[in-house]
N, C-alpha and C. Protein backbone atom coordinates (compact mmCIF):
# COMPACT_ATOMS: atom_id res chain seq x y z
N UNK A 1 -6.85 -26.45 -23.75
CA UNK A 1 -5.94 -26.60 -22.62
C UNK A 1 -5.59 -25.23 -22.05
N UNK A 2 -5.83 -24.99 -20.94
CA UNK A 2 -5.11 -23.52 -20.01
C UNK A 2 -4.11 -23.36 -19.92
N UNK A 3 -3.43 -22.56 -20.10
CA UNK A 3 -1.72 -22.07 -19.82
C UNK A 3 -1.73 -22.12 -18.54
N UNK A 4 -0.38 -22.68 -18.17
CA UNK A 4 -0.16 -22.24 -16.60
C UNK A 4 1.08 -21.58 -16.57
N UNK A 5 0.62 -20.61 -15.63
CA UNK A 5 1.53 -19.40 -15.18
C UNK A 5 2.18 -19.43 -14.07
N UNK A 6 4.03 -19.05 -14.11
CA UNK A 6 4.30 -19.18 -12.86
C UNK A 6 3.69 -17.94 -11.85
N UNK A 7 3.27 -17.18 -12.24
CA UNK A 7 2.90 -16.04 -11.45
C UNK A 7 1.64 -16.48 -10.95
N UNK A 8 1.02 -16.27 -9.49
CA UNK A 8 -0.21 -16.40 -9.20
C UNK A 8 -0.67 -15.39 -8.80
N UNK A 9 -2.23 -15.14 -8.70
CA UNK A 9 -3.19 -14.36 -7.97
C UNK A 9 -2.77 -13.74 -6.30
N UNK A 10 -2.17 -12.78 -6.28
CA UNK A 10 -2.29 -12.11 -4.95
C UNK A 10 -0.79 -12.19 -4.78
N UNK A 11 0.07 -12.55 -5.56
CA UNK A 11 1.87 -11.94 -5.84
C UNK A 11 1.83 -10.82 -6.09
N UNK A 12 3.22 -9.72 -5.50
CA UNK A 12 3.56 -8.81 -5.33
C UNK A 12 4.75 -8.71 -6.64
N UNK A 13 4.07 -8.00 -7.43
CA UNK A 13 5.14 -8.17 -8.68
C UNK A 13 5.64 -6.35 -9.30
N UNK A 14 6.59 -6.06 -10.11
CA UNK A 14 7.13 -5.37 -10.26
C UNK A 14 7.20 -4.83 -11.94
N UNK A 15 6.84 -4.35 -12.17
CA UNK A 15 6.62 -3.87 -13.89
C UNK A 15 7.84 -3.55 -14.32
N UNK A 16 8.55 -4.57 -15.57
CA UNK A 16 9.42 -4.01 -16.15
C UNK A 16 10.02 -3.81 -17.22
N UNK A 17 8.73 -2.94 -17.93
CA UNK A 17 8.69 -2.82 -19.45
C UNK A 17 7.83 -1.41 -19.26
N UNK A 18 8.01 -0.90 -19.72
CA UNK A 18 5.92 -0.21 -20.82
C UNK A 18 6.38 1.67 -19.75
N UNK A 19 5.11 1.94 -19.81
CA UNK A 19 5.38 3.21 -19.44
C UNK A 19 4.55 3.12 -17.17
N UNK A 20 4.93 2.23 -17.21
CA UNK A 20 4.53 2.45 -15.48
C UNK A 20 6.02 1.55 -15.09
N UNK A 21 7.25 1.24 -16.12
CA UNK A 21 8.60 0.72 -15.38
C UNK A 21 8.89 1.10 -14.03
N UNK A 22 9.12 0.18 -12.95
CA UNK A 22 9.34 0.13 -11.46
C UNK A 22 8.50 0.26 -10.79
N UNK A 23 7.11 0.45 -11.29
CA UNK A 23 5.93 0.35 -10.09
C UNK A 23 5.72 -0.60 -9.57
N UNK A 24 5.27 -1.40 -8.54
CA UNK A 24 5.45 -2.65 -7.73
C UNK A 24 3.71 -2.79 -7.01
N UNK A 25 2.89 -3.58 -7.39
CA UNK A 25 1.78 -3.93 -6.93
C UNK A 25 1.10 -5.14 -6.88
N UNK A 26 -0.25 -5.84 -6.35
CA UNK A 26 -0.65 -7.00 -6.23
C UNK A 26 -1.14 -7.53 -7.72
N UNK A 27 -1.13 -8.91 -7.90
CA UNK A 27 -2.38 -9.03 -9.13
C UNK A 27 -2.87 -9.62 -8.31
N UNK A 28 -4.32 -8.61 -9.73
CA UNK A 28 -5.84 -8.93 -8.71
C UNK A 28 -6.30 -9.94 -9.72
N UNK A 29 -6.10 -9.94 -11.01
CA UNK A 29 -6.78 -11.31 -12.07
C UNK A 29 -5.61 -11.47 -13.14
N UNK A 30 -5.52 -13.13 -13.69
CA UNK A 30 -4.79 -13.27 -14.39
C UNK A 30 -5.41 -13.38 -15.67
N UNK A 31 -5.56 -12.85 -17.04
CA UNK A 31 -5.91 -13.82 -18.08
C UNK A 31 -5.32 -14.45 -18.85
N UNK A 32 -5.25 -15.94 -19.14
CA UNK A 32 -4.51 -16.71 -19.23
C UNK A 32 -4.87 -16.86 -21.16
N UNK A 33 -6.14 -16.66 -21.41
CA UNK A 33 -5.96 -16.08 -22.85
C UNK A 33 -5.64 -15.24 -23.53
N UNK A 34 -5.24 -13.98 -23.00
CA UNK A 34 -4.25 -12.86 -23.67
C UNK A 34 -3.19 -13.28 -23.04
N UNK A 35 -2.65 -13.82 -22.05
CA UNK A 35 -1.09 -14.11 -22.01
C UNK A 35 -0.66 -12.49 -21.05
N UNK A 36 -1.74 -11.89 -20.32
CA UNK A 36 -1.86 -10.61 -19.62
C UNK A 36 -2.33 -10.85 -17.95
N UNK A 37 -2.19 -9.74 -17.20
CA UNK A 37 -2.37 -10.00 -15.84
C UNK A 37 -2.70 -8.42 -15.58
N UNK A 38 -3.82 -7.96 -14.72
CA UNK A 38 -4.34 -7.04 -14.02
C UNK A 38 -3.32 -6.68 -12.72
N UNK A 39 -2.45 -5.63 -12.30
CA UNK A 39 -1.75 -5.12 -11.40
C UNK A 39 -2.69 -3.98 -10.17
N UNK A 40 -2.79 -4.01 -9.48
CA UNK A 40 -3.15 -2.77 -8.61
C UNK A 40 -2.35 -1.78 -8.72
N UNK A 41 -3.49 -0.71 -9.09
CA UNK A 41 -2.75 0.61 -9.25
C UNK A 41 -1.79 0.87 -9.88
N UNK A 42 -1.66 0.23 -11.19
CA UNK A 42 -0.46 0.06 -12.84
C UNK A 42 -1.52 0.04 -13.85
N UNK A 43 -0.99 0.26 -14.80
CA UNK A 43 -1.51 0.45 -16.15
C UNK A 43 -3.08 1.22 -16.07
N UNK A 44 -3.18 2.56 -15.04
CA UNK A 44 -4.65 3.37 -15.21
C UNK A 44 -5.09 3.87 -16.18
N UNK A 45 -6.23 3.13 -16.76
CA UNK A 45 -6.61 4.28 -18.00
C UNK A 45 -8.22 4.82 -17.89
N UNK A 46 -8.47 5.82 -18.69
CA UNK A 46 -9.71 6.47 -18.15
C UNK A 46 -10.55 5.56 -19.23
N UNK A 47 -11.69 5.52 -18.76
CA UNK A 47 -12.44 4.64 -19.87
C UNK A 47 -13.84 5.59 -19.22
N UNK A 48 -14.81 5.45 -20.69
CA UNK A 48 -16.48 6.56 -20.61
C UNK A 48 -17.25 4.96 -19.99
N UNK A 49 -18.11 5.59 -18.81
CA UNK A 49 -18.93 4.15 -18.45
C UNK A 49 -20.45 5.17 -18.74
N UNK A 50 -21.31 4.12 -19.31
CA UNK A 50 -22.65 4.53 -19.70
C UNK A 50 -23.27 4.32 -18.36
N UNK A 51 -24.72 5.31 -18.21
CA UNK A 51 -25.14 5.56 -16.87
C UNK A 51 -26.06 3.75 -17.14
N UNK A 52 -25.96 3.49 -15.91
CA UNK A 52 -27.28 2.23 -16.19
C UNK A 52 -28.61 1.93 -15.22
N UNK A 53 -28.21 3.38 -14.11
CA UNK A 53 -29.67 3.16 -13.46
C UNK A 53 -29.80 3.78 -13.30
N UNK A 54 -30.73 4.77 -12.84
CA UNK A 54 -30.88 6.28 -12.33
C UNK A 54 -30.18 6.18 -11.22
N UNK A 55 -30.11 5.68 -10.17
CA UNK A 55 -28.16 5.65 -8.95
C UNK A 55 -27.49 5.84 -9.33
N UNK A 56 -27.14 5.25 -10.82
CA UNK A 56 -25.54 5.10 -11.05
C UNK A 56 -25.28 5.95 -11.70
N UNK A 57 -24.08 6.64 -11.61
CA UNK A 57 -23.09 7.82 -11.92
C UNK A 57 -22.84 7.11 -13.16
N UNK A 58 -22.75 7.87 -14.23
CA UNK A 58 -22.13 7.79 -15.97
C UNK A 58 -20.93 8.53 -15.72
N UNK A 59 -20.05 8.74 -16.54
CA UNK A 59 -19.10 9.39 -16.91
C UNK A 59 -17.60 8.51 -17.28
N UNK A 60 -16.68 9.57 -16.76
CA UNK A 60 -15.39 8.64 -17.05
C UNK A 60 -14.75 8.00 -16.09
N UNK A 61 -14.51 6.89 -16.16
CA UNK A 61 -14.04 6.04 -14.90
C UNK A 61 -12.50 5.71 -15.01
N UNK A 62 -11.46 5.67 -14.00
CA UNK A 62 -9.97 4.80 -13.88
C UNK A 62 -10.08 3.74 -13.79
N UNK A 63 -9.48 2.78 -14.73
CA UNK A 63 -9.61 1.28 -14.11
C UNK A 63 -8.14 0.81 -14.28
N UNK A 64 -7.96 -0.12 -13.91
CA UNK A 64 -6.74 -0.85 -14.22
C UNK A 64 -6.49 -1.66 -15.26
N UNK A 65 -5.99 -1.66 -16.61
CA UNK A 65 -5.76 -2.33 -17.82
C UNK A 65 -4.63 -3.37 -17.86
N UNK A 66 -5.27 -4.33 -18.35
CA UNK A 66 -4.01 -5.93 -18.56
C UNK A 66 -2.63 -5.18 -19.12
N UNK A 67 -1.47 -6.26 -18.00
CA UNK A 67 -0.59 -6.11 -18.77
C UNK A 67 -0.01 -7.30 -19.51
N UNK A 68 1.00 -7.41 -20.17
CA UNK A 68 1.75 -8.42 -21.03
C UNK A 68 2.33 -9.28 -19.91
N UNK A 69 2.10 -10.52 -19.48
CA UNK A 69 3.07 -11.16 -18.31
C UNK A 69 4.18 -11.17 -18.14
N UNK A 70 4.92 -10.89 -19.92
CA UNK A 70 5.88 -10.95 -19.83
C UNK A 70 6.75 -9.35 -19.31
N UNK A 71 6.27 -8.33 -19.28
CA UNK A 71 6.49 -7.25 -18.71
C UNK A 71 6.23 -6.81 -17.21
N UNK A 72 5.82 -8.23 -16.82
CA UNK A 72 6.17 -8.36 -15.26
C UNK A 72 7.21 -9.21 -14.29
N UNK A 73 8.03 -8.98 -13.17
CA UNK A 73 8.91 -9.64 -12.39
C UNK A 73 8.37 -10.06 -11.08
N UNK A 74 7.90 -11.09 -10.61
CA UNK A 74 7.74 -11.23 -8.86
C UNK A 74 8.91 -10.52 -8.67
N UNK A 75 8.64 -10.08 -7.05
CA UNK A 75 9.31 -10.08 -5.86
C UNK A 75 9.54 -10.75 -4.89
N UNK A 76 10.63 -10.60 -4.64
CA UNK A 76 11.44 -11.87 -3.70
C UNK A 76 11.17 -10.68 -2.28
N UNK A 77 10.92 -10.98 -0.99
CA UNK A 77 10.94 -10.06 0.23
C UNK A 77 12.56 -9.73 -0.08
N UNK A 78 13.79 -10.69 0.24
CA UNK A 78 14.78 -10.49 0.09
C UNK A 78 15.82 -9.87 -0.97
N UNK A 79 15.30 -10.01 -1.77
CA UNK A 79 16.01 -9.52 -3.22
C UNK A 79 15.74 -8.86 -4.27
N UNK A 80 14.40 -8.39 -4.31
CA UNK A 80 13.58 -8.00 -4.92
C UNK A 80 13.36 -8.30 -6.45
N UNK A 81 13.10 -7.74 -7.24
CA UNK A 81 12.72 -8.35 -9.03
C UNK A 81 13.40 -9.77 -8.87
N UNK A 82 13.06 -10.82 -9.44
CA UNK A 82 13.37 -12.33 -9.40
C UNK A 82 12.47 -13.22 -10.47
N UNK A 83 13.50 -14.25 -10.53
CA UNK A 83 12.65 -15.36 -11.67
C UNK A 83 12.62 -16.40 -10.55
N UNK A 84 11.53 -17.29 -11.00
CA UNK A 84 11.31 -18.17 -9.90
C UNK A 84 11.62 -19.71 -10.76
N UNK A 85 11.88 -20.03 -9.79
CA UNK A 85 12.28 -21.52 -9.60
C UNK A 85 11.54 -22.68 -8.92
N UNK A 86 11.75 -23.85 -8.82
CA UNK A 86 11.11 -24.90 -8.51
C UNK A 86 11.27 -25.87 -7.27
N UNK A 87 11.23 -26.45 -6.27
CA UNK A 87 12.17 -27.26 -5.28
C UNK A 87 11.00 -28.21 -4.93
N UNK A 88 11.05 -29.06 -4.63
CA UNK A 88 10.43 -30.18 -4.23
C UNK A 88 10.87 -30.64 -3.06
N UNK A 89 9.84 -29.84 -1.94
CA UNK A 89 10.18 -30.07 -0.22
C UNK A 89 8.89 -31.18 -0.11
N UNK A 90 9.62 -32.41 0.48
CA UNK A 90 8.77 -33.31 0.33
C UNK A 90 8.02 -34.25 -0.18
N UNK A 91 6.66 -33.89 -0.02
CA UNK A 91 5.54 -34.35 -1.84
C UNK A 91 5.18 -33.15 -2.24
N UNK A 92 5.67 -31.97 -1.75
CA UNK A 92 5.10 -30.64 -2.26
C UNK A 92 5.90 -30.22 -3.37
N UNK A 93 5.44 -29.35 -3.97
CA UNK A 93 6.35 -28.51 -5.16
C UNK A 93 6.10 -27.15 -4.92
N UNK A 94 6.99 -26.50 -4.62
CA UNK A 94 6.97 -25.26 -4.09
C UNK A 94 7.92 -24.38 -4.85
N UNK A 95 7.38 -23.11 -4.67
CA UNK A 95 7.94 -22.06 -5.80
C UNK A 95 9.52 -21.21 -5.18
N UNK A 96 9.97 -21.04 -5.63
CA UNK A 96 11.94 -20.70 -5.02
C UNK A 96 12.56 -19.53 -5.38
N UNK A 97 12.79 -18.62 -5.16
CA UNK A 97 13.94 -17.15 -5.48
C UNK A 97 14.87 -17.95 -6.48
N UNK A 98 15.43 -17.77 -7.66
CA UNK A 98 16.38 -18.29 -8.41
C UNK A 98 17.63 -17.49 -7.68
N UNK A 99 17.35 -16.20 -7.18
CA UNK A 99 18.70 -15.81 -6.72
C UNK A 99 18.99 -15.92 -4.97
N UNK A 100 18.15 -16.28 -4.27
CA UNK A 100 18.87 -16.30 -2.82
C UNK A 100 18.16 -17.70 -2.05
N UNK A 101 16.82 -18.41 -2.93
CA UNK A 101 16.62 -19.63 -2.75
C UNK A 101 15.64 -19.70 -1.82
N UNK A 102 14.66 -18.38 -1.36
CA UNK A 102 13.84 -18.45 -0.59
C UNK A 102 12.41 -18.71 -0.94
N UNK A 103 11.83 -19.63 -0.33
CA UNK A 103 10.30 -19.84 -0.68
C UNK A 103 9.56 -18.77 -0.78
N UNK A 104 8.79 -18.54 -1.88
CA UNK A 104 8.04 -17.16 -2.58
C UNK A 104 6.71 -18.02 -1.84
């Protein structure tokens, strides 16, 4: 069975734990089996990439490393860091600011 996450793919979320605390960027992938999520431009680490064609450049590369989900906060436009909530407009189920009640 897959975990489901309230956080989705292409939310603007806010780091607030670890050593990049208050940086604010997109996720680009979630993995739902480490219980981790990929941020733009958070958690950079250098990693050695082996050459693999005569084109391709070897050396050391920046990439972006999973973080813990739980060391992340969406952003609300209005309020910023936020837990989200639930509302049922309609037959839809739509995601809610716990603090000012605006559709995320």
């Amino acid at each position: 069975m897959e975990k489901k996450f309230k956080i989705r793919k292409g939310d603007t979320v806010q780091v607030i734990a670890g050593k990049d605390k208050g940086k604010r960027g997109e996720i680009v992938s979630i993995l739902p089996k480490k219980d981790a999520v990929v941020v733009s431009g958070v958690n950079i680490v250098k990693k050695a990439m082996k050459k693999k064609s005569a084109q391709d450049q070897g050396g050391i590369a920046e990439i972006e490393a999973p973080l813990n989900i739980s060391n992340v906060a969406i952003v609300c436009k209005k309020c910023g860091p936020t837990k989200i909530g639930y509302k049922i407009d309609g037959d839809k189920k739509v995601r809610v600011c716990r603090k000012c009640g605006d559709v995320l």
